[in-house]
Protein backbone atom coordinates (compact mmCIF):
# COMPACT_ATOMS: atom_id res chain seq x y z
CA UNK A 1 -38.41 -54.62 -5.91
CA UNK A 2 -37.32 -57.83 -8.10
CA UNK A 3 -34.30 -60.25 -6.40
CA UNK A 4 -31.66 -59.58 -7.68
CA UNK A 5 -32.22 -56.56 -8.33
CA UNK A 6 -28.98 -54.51 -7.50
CA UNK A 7 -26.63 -57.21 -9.14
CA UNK A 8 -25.99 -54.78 -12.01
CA UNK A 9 -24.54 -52.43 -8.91
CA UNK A 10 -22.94 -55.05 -7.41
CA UNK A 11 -20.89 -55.83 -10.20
CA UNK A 12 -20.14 -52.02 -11.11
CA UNK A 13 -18.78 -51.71 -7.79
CA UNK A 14 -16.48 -55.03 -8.71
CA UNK A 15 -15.25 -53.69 -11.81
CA UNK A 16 -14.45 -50.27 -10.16
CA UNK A 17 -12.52 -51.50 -7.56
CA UNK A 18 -10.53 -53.56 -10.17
CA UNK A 19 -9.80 -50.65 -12.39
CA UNK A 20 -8.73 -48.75 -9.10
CA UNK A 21 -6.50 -51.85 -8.09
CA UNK A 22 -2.55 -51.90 -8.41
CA UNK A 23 0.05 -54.39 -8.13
CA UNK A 24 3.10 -54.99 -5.96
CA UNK A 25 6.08 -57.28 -6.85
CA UNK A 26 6.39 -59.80 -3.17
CA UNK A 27 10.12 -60.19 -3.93
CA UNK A 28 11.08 -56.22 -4.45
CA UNK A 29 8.59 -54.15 -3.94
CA UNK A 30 7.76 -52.90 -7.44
CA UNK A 31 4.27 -51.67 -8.42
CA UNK A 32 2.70 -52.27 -11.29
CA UNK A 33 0.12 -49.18 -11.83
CA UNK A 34 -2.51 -50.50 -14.46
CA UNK A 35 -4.35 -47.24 -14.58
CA UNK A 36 -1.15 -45.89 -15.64
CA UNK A 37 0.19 -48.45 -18.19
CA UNK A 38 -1.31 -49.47 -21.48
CA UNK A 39 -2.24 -53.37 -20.27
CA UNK A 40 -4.25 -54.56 -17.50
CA UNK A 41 -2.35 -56.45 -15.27
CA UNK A 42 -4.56 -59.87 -16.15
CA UNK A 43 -3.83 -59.22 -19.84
CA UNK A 44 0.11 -59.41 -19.34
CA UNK A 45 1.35 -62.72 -20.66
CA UNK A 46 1.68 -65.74 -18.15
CA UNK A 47 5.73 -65.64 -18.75
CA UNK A 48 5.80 -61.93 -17.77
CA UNK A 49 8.36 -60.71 -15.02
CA UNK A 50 8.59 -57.83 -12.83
CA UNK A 51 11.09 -55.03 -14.56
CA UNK A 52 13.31 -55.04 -11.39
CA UNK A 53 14.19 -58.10 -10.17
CA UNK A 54 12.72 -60.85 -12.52
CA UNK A 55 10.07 -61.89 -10.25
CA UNK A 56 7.02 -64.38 -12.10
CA UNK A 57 3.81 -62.53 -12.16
CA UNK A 58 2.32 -65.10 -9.94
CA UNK A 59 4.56 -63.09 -7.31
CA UNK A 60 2.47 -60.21 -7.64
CA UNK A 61 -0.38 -59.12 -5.22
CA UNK A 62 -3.26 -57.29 -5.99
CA UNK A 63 -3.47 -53.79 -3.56
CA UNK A 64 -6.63 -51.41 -4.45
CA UNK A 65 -6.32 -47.59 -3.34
CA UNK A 66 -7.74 -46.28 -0.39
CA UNK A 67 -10.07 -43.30 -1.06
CA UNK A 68 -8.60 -40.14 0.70
């Protein structure tokens, strides 16, 4: 088997888990669903804020979901 060889799995996996991810306001609690809306959260502008209390994007964390 080549090196290297599972990269192209490695970085499927990546991507997955970053489609699967969401994204919760620090300040109120809000989640941003990007599966659900029309823009990943990365492609929102710089100057976005969270609907509900204002809060700068950079206030955001990224949360992935749990298999069940």
């Amino acid at each position: 088997m080549k090196r290297g060889g599972l990269s192209h799995l490695r970085n499927r996996q990546i991507h997955t888990s970053r489609m699967n991810a969401f994204y919760r306001c620090t300040k109120c609690g809000y989640v941003y669903d990007q599966q659900k809306e029309a823009v990943k959260f990365r492609m929102l502008s710089a100057d976005w804020k969270c609907p509900e209390c204002g809060a700068e994007k950079r206030d955001f964390i990224r949360l992935h979901r749990t298999k069940e």
